[in-house]
Structure formats: structure tokens, C-alpha cells
PDB file of N, CA and C in Angstrom:
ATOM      1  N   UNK A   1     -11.663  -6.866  16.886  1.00  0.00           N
ATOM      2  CA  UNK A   1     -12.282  -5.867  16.045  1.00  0.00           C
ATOM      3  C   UNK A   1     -11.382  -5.507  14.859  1.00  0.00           C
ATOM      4  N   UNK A   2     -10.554  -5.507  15.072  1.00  0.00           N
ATOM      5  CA  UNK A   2      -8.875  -5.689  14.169  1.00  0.00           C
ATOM      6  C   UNK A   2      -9.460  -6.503  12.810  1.00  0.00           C
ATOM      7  N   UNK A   3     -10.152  -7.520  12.933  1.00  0.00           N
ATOM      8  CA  UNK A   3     -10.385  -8.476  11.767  1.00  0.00           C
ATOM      9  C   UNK A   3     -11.134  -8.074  10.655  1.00  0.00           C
ATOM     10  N   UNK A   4     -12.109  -6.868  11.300  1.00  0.00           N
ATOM     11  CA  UNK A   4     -13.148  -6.201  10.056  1.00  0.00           C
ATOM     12  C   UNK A   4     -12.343  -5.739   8.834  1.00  0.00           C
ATOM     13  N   UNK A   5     -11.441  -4.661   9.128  1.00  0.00           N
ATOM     14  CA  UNK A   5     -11.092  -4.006   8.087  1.00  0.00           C
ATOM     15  C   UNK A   5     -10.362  -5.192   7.431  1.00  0.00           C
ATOM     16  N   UNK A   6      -9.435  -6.077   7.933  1.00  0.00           N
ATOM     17  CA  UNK A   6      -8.823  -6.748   7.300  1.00  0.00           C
ATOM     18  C   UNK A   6      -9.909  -7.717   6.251  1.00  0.00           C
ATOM     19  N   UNK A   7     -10.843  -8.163   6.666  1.00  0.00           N
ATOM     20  CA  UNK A   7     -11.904  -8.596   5.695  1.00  0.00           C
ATOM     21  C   UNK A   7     -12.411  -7.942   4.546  1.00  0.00           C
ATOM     22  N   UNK A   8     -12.485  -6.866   5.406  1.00  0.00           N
ATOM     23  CA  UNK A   8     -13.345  -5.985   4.450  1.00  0.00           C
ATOM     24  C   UNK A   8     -12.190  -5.700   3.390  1.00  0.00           C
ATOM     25  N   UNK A   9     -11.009  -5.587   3.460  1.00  0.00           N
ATOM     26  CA  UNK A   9     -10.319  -5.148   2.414  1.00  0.00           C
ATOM     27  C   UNK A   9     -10.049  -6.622   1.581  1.00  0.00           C
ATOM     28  N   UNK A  10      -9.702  -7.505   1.835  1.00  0.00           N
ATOM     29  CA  UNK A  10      -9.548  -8.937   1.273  1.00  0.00           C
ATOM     30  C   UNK A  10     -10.672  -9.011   0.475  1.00  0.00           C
ATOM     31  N   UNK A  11     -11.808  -8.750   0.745  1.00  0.00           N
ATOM     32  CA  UNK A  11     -13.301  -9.001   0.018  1.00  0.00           C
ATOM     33  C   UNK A  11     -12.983  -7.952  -1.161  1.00  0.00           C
ATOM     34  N   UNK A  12     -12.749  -6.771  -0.996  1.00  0.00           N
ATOM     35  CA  UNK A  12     -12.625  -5.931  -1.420  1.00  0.00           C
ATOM     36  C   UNK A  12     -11.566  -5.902  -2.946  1.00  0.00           C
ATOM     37  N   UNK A  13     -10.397  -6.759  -2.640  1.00  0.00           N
ATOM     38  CA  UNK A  13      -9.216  -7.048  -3.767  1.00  0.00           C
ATOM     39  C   UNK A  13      -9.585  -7.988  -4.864  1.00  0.00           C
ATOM     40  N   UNK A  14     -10.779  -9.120  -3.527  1.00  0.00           N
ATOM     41  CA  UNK A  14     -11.230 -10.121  -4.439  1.00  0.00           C
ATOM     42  C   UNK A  14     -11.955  -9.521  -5.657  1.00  0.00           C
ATOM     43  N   UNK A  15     -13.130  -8.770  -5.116  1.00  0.00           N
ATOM     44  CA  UNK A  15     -13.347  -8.275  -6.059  1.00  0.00           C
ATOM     45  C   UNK A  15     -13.179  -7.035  -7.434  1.00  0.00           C
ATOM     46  N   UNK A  16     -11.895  -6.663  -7.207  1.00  0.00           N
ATOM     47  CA  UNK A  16     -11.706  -5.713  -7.769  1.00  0.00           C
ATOM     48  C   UNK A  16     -10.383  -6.479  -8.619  1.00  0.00           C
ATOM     49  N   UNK A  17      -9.995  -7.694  -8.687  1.00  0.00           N
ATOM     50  CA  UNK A  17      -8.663  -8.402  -9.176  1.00  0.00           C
ATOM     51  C   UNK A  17      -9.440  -8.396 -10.734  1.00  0.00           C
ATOM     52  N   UNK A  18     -10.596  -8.998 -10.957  1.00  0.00           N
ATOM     53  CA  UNK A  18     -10.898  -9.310 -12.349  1.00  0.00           C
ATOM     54  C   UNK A  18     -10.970  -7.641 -13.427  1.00  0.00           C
ATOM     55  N   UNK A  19     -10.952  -6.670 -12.812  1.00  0.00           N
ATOM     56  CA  UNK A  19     -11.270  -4.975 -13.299  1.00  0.00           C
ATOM     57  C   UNK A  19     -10.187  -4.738 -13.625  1.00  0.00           C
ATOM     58  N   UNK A  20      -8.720  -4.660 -13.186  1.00  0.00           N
ATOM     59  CA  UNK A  20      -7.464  -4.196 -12.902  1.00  0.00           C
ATOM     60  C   UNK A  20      -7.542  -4.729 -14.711  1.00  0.00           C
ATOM     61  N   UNK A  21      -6.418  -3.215 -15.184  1.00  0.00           N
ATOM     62  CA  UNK A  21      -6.246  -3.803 -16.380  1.00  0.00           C
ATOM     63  C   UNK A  21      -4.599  -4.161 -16.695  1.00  0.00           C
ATOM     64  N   UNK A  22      -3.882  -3.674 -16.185  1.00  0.00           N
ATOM     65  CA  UNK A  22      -2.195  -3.990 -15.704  1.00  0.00           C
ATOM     66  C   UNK A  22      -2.010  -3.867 -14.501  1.00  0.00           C
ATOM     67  N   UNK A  23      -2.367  -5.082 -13.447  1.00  0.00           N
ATOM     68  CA  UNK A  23      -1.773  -5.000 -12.357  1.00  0.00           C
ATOM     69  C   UNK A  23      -0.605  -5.398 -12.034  1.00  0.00           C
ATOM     70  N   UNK A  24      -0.315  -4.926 -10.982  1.00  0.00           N
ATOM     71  CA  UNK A  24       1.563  -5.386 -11.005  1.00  0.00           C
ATOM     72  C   UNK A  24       1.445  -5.299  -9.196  1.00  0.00           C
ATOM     73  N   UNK A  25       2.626  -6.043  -8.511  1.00  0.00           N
ATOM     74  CA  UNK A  25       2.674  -6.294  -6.916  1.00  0.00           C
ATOM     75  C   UNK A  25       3.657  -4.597  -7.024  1.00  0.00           C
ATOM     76  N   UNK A  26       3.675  -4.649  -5.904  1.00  0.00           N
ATOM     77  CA  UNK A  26       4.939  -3.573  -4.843  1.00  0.00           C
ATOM     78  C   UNK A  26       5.414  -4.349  -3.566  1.00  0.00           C
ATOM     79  N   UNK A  27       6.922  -4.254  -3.371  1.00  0.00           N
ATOM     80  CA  UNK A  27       7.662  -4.613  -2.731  1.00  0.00           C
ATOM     81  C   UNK A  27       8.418  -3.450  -2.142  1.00  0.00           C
ATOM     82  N   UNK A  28       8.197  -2.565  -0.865  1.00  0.00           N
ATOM     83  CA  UNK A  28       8.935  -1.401  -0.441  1.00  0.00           C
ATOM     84  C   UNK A  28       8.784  -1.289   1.172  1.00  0.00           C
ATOM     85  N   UNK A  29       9.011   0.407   1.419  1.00  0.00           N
ATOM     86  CA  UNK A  29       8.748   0.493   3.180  1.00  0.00           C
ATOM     87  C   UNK A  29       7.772   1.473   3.202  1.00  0.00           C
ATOM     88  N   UNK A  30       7.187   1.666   3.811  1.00  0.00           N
ATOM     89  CA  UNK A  30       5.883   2.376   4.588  1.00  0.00           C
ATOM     90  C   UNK A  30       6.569   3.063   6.331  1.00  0.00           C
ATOM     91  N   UNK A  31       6.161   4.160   6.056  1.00  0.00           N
ATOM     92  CA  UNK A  31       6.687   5.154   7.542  1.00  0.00           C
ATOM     93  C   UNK A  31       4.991   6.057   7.759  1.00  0.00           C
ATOM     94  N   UNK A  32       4.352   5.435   8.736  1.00  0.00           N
ATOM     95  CA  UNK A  32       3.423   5.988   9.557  1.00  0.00           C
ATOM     96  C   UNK A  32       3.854   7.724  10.136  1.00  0.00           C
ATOM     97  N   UNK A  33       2.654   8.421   9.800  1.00  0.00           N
ATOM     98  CA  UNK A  33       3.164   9.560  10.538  1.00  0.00           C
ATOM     99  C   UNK A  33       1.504  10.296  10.902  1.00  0.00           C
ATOM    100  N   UNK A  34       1.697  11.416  11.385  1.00  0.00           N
ATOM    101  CA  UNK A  34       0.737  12.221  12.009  1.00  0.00           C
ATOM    102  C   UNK A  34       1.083  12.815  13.146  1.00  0.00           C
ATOM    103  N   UNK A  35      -0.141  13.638  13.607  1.00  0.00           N
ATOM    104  CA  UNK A  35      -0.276  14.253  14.886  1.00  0.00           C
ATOM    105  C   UNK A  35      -0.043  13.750  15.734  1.00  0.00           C
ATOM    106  N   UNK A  36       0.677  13.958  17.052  1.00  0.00           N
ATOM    107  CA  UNK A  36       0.674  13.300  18.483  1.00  0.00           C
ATOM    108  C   UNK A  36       1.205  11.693  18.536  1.00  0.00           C
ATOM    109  N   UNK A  37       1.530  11.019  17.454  1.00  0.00           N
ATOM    110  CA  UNK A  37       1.775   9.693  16.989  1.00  0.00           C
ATOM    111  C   UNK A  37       3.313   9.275  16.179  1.00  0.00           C
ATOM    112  N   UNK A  38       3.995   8.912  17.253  1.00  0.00           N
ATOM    113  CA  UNK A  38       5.859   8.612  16.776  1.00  0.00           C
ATOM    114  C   UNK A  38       5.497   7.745  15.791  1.00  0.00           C
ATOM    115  N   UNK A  39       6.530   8.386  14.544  1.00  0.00           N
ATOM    116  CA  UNK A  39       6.460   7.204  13.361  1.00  0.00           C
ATOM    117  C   UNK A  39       6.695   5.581  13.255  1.00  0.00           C
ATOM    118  N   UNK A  40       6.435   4.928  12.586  1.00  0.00           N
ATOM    119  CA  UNK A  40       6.988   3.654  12.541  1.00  0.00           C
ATOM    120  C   UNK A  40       7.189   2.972  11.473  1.00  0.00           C
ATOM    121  N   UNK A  41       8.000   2.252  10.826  1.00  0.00           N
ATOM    122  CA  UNK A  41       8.846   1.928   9.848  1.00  0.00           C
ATOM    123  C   UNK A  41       8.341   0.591   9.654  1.00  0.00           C
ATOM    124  N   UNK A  42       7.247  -0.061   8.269  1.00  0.00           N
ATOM    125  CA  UNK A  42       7.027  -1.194   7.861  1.00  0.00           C
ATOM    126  C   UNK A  42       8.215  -1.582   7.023  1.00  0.00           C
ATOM    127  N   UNK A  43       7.741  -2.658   6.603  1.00  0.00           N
ATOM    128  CA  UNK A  43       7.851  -4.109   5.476  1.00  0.00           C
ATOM    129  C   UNK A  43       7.022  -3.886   4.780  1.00  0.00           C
ATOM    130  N   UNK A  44       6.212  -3.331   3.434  1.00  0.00           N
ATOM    131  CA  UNK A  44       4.974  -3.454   2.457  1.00  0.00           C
ATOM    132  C   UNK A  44       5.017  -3.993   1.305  1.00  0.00           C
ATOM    133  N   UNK A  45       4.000  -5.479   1.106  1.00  0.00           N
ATOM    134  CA  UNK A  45       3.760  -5.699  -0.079  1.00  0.00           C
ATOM    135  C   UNK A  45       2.386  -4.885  -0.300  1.00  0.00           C
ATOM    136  N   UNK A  46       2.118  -4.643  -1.579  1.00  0.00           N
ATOM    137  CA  UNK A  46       0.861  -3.970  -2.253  1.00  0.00           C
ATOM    138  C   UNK A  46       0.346  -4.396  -3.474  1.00  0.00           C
ATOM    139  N   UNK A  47      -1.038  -4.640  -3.854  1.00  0.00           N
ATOM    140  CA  UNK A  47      -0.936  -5.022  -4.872  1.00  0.00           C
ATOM    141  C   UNK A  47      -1.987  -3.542  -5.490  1.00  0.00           C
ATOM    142  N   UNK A  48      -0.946  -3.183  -6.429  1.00  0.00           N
ATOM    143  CA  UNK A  48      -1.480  -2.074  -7.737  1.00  0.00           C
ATOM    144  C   UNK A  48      -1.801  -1.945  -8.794  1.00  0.00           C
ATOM    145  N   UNK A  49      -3.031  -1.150  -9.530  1.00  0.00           N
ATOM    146  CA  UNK A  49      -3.917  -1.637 -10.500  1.00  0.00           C
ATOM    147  C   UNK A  49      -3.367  -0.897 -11.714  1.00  0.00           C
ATOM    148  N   UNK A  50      -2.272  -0.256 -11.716  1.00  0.00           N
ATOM    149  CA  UNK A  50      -1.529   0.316 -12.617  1.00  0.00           C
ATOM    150  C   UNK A  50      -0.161  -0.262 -12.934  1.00  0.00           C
ATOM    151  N   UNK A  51       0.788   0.038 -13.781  1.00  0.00           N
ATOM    152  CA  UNK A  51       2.229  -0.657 -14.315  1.00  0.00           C
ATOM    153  C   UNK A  51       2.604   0.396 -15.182  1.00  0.00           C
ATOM    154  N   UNK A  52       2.047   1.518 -15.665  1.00  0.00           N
ATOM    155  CA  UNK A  52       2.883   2.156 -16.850  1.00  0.00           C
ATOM    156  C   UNK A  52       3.138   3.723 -15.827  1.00  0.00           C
ATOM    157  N   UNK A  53       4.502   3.492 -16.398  1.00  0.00           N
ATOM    158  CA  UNK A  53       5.877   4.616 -16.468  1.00  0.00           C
ATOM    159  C   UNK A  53       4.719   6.097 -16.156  1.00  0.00           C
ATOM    160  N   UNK A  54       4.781   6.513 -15.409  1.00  0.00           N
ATOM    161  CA  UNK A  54       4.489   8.448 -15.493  1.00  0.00           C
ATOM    162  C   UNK A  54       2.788   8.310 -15.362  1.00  0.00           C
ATOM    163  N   UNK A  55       2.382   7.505 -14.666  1.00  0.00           N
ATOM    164  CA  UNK A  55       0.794   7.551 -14.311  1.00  0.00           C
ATOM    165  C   UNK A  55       0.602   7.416 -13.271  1.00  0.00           C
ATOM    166  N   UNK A  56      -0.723   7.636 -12.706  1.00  0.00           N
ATOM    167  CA  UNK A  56      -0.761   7.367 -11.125  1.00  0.00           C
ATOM    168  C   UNK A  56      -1.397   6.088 -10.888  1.00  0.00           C
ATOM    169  N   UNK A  57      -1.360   5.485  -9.697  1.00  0.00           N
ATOM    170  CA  UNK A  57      -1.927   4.580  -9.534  1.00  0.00           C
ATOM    171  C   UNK A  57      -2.648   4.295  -8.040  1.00  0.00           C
ATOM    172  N   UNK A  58      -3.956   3.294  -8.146  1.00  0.00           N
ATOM    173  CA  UNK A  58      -4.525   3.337  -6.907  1.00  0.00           C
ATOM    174  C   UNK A  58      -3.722   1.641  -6.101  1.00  0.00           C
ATOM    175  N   UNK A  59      -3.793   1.445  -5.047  1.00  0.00           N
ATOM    176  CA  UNK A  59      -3.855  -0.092  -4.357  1.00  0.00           C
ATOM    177  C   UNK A  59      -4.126  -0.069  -3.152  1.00  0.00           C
ATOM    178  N   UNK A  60      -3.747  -1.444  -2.414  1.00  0.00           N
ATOM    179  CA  UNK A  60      -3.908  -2.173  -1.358  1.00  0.00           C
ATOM    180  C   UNK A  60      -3.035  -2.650  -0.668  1.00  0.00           C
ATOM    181  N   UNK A  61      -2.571  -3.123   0.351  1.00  0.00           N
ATOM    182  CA  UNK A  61      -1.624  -3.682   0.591  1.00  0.00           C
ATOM    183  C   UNK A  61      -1.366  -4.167   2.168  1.00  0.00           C
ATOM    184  N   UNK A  62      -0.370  -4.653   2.464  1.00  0.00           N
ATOM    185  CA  UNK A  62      -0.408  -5.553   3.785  1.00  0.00           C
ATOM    186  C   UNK A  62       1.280  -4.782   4.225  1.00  0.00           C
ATOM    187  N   UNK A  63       1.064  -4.418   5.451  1.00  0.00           N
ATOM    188  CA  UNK A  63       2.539  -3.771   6.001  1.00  0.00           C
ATOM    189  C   UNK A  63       2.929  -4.450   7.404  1.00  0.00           C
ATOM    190  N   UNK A  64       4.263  -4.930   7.535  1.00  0.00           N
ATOM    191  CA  UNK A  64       4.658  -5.521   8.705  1.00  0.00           C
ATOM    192  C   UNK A  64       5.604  -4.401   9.403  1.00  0.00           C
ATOM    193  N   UNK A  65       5.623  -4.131  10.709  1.00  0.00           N
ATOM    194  CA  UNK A  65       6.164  -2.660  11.390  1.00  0.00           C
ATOM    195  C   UNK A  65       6.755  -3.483  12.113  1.00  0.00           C
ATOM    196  N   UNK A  66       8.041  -3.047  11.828  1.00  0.00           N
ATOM    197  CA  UNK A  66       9.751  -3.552  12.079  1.00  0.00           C
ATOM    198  C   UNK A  66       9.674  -3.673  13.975  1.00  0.00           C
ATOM    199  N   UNK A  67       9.287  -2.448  14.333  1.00  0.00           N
ATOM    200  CA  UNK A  67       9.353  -1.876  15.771  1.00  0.00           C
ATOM    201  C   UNK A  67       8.318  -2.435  16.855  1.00  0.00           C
ATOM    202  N   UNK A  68       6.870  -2.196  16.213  1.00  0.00           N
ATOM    203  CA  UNK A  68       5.938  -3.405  17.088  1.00  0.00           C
ATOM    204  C   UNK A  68       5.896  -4.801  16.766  1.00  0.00           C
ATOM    205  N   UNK A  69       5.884  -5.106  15.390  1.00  0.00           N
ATOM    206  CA  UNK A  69       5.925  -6.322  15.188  1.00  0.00           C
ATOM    207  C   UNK A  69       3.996  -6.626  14.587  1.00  0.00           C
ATOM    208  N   UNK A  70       3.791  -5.175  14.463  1.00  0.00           N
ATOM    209  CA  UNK A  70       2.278  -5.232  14.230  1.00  0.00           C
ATOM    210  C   UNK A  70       1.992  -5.402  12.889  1.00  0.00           C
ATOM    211  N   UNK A  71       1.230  -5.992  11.989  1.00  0.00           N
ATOM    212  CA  UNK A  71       0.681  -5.840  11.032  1.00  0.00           C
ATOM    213  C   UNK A  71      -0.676  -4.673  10.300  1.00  0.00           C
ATOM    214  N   UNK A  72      -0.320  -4.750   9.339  1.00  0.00           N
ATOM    215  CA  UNK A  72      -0.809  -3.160   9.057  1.00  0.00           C
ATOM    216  C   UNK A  72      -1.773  -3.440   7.832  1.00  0.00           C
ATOM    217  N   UNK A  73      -3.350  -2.944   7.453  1.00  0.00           N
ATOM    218  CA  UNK A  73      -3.636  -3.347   6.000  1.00  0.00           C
ATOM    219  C   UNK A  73      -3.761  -1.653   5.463  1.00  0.00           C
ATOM    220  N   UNK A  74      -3.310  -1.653   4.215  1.00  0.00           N
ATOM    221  CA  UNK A  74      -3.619   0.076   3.896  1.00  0.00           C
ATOM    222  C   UNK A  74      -4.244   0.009   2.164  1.00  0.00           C
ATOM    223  N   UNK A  75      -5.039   1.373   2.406  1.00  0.00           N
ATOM    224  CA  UNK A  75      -5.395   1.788   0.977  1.00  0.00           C
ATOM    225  C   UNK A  75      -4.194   2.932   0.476  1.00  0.00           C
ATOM    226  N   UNK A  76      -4.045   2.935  -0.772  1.00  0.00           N
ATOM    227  CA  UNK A  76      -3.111   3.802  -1.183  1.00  0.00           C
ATOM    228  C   UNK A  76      -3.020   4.246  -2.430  1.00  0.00           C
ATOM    229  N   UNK A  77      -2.583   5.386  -2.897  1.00  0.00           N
ATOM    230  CA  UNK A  77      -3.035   6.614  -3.908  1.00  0.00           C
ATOM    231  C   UNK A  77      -1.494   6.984  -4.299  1.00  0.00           C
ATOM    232  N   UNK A  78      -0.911   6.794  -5.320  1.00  0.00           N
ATOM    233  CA  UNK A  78       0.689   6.737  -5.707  1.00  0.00           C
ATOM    234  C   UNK A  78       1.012   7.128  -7.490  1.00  0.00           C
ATOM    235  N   UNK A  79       2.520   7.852  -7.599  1.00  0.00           N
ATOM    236  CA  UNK A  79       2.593   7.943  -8.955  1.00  0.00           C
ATOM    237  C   UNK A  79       3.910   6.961  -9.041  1.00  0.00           C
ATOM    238  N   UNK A  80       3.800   6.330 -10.353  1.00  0.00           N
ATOM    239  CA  UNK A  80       4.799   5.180 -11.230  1.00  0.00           C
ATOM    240  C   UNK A  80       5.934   6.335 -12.050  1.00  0.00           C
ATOM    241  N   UNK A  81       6.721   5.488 -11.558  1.00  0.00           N
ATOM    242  CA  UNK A  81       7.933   6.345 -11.923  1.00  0.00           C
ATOM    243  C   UNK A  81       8.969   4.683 -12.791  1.00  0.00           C
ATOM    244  N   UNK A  82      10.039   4.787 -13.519  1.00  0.00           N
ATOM    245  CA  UNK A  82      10.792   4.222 -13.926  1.00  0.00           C
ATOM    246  C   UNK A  82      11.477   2.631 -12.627  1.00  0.00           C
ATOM    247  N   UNK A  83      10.700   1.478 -12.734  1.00  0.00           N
ATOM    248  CA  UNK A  83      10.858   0.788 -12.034  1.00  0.00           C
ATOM    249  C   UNK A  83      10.567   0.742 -10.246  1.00  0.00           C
ATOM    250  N   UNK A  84       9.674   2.031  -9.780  1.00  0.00           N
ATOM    251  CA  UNK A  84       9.628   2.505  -8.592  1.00  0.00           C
ATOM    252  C   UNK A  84       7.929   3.241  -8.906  1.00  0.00           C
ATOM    253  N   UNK A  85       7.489   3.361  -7.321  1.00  0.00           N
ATOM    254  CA  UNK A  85       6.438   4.257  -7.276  1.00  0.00           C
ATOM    255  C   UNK A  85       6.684   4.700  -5.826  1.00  0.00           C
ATOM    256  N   UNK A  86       5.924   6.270  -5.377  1.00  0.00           N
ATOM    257  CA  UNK A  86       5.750   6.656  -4.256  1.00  0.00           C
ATOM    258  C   UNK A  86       4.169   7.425  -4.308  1.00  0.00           C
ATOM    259  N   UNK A  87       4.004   7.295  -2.774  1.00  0.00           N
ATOM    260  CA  UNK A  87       2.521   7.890  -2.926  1.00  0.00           C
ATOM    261  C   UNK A  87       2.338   7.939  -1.266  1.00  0.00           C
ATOM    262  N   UNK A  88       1.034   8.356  -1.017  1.00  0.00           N
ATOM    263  CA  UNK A  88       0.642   8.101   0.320  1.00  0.00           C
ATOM    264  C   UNK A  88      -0.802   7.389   0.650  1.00  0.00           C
ATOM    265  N   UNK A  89      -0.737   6.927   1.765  1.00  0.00           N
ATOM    266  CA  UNK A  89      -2.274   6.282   2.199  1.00  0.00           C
ATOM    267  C   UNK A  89      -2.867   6.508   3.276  1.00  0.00           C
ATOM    268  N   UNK A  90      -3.568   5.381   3.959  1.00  0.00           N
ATOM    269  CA  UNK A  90      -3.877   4.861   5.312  1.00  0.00           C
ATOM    270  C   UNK A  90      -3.685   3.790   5.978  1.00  0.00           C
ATOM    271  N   UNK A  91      -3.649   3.676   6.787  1.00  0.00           N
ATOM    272  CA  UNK A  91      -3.536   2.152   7.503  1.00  0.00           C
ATOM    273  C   UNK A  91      -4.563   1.888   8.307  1.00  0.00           C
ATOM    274  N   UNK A  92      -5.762   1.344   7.763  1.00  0.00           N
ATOM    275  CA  UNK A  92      -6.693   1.063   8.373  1.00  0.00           C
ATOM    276  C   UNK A  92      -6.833   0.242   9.689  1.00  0.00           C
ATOM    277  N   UNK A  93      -6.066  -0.246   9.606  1.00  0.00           N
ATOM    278  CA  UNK A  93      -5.775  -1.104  10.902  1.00  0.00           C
ATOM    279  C   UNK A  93      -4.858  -0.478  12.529  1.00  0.00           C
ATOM    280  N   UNK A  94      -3.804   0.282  11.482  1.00  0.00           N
ATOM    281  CA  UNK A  94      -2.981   1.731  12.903  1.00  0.00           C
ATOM    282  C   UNK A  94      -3.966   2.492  12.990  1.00  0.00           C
ATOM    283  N   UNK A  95      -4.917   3.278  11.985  1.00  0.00           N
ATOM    284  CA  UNK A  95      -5.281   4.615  12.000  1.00  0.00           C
ATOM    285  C   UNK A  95      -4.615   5.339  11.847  1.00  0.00           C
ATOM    286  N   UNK A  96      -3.773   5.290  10.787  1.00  0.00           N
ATOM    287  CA  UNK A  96      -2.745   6.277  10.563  1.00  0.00           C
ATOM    288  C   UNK A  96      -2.235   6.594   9.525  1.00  0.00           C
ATOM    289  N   UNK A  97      -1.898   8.023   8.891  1.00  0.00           N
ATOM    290  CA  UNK A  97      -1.478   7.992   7.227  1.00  0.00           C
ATOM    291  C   UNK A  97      -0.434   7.274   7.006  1.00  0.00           C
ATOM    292  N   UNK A  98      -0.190   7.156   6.037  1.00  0.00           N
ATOM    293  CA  UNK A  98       1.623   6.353   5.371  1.00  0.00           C
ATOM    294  C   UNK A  98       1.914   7.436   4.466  1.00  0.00           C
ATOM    295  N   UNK A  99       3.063   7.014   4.013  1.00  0.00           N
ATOM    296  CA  UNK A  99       3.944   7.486   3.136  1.00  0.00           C
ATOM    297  C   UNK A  99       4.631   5.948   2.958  1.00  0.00           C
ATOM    298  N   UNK A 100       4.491   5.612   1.497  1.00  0.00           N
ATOM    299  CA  UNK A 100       5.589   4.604   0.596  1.00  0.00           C
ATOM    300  C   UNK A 100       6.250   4.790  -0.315  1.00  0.00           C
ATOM    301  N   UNK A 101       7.482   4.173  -0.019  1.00  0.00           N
ATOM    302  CA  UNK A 101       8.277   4.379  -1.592  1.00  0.00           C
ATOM    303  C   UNK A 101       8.407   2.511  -2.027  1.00  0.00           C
ATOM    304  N   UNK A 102       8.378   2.513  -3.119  1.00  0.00           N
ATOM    305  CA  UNK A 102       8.662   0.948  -3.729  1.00  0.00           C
ATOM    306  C   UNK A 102       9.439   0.627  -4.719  1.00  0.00           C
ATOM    307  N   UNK A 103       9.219  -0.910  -5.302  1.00  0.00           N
ATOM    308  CA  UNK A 103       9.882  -1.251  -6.115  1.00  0.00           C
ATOM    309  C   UNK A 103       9.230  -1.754  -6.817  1.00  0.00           C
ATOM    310  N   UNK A 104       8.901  -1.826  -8.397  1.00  0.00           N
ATOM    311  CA  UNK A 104       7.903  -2.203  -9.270  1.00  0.00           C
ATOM    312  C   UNK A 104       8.123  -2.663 -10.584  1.00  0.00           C
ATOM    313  N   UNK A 105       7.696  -3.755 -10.740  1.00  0.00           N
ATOM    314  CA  UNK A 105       8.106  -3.525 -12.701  1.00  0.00           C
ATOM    315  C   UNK A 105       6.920  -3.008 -13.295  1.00  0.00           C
ATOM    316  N   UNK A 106       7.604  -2.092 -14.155  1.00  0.00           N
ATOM    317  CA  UNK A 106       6.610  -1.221 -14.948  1.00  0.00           C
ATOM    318  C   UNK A 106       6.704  -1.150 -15.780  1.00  0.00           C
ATOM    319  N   UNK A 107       6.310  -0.568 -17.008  1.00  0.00           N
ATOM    320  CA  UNK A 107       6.250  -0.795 -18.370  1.00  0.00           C
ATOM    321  C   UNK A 107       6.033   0.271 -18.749  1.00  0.00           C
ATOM    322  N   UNK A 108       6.659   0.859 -20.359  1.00  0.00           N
ATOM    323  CA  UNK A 108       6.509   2.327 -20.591  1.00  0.00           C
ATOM    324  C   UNK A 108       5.233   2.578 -21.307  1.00  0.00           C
TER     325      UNK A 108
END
């Protein structure tokens, strides 16, 4: 059942790759948190539909969790800062919010 969202979001990038008007990847970590639920510490690439300095930006992305060894797909809502972005999401696949910080080239 694991495979839906992951489709559904792949379908989802496909079609939204030709719209993006400066997209740029993310390379960072992702820390799961919430209610009743011990955190856990990814690996995240993302791909984001923004690149300029002091804006926000929306994406997608794929997270590997250091501790289970589980793979993770998330939506995510973030502001661009000077070579970096942070923001928070979901992980459709844990059920669980994130918090990311990254690494980005961005442009002023």
C-alpha cells in the first residue's frame, strides 16, 4: 500500500517539472517529529520550484532514515535563504511532519 503515495507523487513531479520556472535540487537532513512518535533523522534529496535568495518555496522529495533504513516521500513548504533553505512538511509515506534544513544553489 506503501506504493500509492509514492506514485502518486512521481506522477505528480512529472507533471508539474514543465511549470517550475527556476527549479533547483536540495541536498540536506529531514528530522520527523510529532505526538506520541520518537524522531528520526533522514538523508533528503528534494526537488524545488524556486532558486531566488529571500522567497519561499514549494517541493517534493525522497528521504532515506539513517535509523530504520526506511524510505520516506514528502511534500514540503520552505524559505531560500543565501545558498540554504529550511521549511517544514510531511512524509507521506511515515505519516509524519518533517522539519528540513538544506543545501541549495540559489540565485539573488
Amino acid at each position: 500500500m506503501k506504493h500509492l503515495p509514492l506514485s502518486s507523487t512521481l506522477l505528480f513531479l512529472a507533471g508539474l517539472t514543465p511549470a517550475l520556472a527556476d527549479p533547483t535540487m536540495m541536498l540536506g537532513g529531514t528530522v520527523t517529529f510529532g505526538a506520541n512518535t520518537s524522531p528520526s533523522f533522514g538523508v533528503t534529496v528534494r526537488l524545488l520550484e524556486n532558486n531566488r535568495v529571500n522567497e519561499s518555496t514549494l517541493g517534493a522529495g525522497l528521504s532515506y532514515y539513517l535509523g530504520s533504513g526506511q524510505i520516506g516521500v514528502d511534500v514540503f513548504a520552505g524559505f531560500l535563504f543565501e545558498k540554504g533553505v529550511f521549511g517544514f512538511g510531511y512524509d507521506l509515506v511515515q505519516g509524519k511532519a518533517i522539519a528540513s534544513l538544506g543545501v541549495v544553489d540559489t540565485q539573488d
